[in-house]
C-alpha atoms as a PDB file:
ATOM      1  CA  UNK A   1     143.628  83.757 153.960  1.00  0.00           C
ATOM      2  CA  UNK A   2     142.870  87.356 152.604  1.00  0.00           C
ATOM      3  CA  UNK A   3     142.963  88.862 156.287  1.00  0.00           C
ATOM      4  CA  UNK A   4     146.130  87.279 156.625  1.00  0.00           C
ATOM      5  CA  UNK A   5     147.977  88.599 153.455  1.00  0.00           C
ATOM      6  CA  UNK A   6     146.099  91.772 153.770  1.00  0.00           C
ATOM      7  CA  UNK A   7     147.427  92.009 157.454  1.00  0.00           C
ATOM      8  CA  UNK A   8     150.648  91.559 156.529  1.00  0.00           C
ATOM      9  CA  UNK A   9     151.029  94.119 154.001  1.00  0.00           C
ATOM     10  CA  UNK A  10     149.697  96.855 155.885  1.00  0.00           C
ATOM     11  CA  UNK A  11     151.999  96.971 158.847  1.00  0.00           C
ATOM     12  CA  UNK A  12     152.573 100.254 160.399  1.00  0.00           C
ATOM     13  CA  UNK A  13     155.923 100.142 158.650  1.00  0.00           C
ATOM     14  CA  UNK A  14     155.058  99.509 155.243  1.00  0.00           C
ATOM     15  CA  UNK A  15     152.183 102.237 155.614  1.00  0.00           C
ATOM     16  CA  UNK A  16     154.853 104.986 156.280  1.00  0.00           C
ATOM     17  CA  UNK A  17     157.036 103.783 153.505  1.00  0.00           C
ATOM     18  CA  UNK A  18     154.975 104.172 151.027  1.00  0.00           C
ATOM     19  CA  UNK A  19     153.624 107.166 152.356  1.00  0.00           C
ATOM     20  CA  UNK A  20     157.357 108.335 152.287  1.00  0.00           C
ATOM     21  CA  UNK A  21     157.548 106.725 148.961  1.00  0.00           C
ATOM     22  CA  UNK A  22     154.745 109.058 147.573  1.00  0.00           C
ATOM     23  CA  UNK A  23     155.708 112.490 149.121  1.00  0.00           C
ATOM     24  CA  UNK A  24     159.116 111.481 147.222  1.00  0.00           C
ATOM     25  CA  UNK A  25     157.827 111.224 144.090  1.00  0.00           C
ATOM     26  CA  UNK A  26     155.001 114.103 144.411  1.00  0.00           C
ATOM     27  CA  UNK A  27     157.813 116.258 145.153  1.00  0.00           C
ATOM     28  CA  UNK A  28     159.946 115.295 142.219  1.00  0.00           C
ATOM     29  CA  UNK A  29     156.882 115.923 140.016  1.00  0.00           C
ATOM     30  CA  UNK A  30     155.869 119.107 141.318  1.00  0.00           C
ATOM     31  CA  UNK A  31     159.920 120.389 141.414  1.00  0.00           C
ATOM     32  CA  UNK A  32     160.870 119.293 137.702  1.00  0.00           C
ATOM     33  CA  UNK A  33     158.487 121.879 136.015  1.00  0.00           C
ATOM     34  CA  UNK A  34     160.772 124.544 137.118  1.00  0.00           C
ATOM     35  CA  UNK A  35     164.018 124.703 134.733  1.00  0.00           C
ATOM     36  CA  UNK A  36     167.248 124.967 136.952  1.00  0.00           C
ATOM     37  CA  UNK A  37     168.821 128.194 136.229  1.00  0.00           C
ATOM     38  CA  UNK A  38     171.948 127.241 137.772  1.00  0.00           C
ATOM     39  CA  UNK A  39     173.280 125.084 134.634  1.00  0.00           C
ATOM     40  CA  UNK A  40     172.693 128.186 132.225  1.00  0.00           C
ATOM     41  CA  UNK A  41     174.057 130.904 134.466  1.00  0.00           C
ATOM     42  CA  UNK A  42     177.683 129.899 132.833  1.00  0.00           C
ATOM     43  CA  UNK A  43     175.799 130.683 128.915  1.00  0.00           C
END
């Protein structure tokens, strides 16, 4: 019963979501350190 749940979670598809999934979020962690100096160019 394992091998079949476990079979059915890692299709090829759901693989490359959530390997889509975590380059998403790695990049919005590693880009939000950086202030945007856009907003205060009008201060």
């Amino acid at each position: 019963m394992l091998e079949k749940i476990k079979a059915r979670l890692f299709t090829r598809e759901n693989l490359y979501a959530l390997l889509l999934c975590l380059l998403l979020i790695l990049l919005i962690i590693v880009t939000t350190d950086t202030a945007p100096q856009w907003i205060y160019q009008g201060f």
